[in-house]
Protein backbone atom coordinates (compact mmCIF):
# COMPACT_ATOMS: atom_id res chain seq x y z
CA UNK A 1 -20.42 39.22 -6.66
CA UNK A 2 -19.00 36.05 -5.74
CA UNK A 3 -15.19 34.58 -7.43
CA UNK A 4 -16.24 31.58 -9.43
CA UNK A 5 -12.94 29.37 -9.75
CA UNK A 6 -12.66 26.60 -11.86
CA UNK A 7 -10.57 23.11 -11.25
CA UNK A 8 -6.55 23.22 -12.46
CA UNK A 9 -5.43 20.12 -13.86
CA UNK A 10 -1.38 20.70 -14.74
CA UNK A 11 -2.05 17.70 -17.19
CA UNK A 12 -3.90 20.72 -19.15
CA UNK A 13 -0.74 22.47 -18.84
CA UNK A 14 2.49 20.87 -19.83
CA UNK A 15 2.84 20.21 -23.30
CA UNK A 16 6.49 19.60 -24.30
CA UNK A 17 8.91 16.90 -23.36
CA UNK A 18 11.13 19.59 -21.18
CA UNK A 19 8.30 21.02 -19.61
CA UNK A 20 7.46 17.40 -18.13
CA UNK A 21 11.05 16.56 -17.09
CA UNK A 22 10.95 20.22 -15.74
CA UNK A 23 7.81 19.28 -13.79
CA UNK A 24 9.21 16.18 -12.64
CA UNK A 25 12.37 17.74 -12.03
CA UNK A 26 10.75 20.46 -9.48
CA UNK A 27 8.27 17.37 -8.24
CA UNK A 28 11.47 15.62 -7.08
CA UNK A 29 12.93 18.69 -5.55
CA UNK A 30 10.60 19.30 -3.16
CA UNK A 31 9.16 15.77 -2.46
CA UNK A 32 11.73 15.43 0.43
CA UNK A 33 10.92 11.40 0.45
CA UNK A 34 7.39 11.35 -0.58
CA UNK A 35 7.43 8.71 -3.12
CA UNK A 36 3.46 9.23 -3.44
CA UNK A 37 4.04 12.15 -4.42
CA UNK A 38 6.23 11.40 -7.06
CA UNK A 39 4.13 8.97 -7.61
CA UNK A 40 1.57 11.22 -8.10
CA UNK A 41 3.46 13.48 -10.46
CA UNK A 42 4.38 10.50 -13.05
CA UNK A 43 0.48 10.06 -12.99
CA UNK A 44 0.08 13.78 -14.23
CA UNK A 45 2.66 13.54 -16.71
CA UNK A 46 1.28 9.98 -17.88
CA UNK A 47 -2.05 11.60 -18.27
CA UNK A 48 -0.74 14.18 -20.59
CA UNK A 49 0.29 11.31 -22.87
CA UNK A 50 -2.38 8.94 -22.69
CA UNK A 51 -3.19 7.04 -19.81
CA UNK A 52 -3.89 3.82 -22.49
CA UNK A 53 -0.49 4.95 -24.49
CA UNK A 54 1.41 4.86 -21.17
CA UNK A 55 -0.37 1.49 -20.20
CA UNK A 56 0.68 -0.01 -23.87
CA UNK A 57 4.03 0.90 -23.31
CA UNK A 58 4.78 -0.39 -19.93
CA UNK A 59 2.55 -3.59 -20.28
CA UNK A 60 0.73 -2.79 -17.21
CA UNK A 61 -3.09 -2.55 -17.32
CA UNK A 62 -4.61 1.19 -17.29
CA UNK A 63 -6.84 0.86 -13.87
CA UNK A 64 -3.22 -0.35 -12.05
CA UNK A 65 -1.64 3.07 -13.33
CA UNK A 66 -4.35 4.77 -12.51
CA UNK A 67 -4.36 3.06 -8.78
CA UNK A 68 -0.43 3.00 -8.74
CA UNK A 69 -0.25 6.91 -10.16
CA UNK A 70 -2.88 7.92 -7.90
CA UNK A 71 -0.63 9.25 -4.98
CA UNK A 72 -2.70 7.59 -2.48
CA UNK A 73 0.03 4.59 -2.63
CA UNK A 74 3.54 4.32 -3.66
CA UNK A 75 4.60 1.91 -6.74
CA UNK A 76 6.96 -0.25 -6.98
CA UNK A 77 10.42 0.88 -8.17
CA UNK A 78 9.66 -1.59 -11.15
CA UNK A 79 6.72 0.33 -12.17
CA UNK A 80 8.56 3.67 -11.51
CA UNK A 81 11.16 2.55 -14.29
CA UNK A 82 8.52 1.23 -16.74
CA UNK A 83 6.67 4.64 -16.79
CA UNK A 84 9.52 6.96 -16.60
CA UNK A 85 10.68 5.21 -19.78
CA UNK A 86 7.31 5.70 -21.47
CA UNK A 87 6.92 9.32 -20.64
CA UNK A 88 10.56 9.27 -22.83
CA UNK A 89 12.19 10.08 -19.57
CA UNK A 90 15.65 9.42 -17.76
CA UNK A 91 16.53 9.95 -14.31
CA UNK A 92 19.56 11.50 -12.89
CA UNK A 93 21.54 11.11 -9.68
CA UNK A 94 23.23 14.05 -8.40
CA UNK A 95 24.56 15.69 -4.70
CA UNK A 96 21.93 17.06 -2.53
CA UNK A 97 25.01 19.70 -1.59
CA UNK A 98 28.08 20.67 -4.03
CA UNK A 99 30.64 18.15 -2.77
CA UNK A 100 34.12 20.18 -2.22
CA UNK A 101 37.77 19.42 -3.50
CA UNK A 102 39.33 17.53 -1.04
């Protein structure tokens, strides 16, 4: 008998607004630099919403989300921005290590 697997998609899997900040949260923890991948997660969590309701809301077209989310390339900061604040998003800037009292 042979294990028949099927594709995962995690765009089939997050459903709420805190379990796509937690995904993007983890997808920034461990991207150590790699802005495709991050790039790459934003396209996951813009699929969840609607590619065409994420395109609408950032003014960009849907095949350059598609091309920009893709995680073959990495967008522009400016794109970044635009679709972090469609997916209802913020980003947060904290230590990488707990900075002591001096």
């Amino acid at each position: 008998m042979s294990l028949k697997t099927l594709p995962y998609d995690v765009a089939d899997s997050l459903q709420t607004p805190e379990e796509m900040a937690a995904y993007l949260e983890a997808c920034l923890e461990i991207a150590d630099g790699d802005a495709a991948l991050i790039a790459k997660a934003l396209g996951d969590l813009a699929r969840c919403q609607g590619m065409t309701t994420v395109a609408q809301q950032t003014g960009l077209s849907r095949e350059s989300l598609y091309k920009a989310l893709s995680g073959e390339r990495s967008p522009s900061f400016d794109t970044v921005l635009k679709v972090v604040t469609a997916l209802g998003l913020r980003l947060h800037a904290r230590t990488k290590t707990p900075v002591s009292a001096a």
